[in-house]
Protein backbone atom coordinates (compact mmCIF):
# COMPACT_ATOMS: atom_id res chain seq x y z
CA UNK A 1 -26.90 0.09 18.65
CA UNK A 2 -30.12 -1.39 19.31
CA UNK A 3 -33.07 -1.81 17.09
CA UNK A 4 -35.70 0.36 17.98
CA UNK A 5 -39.48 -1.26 17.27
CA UNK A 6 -41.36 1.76 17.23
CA UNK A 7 -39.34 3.74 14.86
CA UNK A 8 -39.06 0.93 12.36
CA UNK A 9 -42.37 0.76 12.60
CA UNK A 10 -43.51 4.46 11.78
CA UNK A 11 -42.02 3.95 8.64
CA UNK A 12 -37.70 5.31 9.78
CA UNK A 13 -35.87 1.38 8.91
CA UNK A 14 -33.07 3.08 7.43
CA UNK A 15 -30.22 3.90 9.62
CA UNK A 16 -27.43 6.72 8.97
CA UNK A 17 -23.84 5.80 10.30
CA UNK A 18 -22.32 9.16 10.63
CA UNK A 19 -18.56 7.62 10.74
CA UNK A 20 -18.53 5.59 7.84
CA UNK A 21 -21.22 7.64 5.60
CA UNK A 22 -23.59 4.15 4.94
CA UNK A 23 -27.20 3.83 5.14
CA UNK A 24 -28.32 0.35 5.90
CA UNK A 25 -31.60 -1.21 6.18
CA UNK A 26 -32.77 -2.42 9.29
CA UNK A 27 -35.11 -5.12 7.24
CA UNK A 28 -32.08 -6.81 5.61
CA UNK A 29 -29.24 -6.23 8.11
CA UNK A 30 -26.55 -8.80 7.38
CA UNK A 31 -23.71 -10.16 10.06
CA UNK A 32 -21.31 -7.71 7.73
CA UNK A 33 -23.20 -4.61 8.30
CA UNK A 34 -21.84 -5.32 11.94
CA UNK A 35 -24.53 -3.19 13.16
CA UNK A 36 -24.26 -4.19 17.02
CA UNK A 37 -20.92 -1.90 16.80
CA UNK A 38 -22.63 1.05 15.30
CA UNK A 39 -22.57 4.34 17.85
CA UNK A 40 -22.63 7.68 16.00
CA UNK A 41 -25.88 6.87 13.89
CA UNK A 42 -29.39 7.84 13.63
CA UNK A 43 -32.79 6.33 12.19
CA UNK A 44 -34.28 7.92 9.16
CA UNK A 45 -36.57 7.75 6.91
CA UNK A 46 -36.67 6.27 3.06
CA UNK A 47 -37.06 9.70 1.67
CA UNK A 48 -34.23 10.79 3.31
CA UNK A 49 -31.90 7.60 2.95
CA UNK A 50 -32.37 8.13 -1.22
CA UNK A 51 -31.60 12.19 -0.91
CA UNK A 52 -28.42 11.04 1.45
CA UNK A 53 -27.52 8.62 -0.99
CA UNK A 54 -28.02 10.46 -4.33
CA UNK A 55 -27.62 14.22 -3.45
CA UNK A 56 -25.13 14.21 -0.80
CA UNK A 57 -23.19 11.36 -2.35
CA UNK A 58 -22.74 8.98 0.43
CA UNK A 59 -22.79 4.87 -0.18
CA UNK A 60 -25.29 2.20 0.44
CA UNK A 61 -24.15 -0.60 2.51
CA UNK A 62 -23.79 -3.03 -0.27
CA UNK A 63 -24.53 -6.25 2.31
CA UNK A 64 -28.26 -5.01 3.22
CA UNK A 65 -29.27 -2.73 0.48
């Protein structure tokens, strides 16, 4: 995956892997996150990172968040 300017810069830096069920942060990616290797993932938005995270019980990358 590459990073994509414009959305990070409306405000969507959080990115949703769909195959492992991790939201990372674009700001603090970390060699670990491997994020070059992502492919079924999506930018979104804080507000929707937290609800992922706490309602729908997925994980936080725990190298960039």
């Amino acid at each position: 995956m590459k990073h994509n300017i414009l959305l990070e810069a409306l405000g969507y830096r959080y990115i949703y892997n769909k195959k492992t069920g991790e939201v990372h942060d674009t700001k603090n990616i970390h060699q670990s996150c491997q994020f070059e290797t992502m492919r079924n993932c999506h930018y979104i938005s804080k507000r929707k990172a937290m609800r992922i995270i706490k309602k729908d019980k997925k994980d936080a990358c725990r190298w960039c968040m």
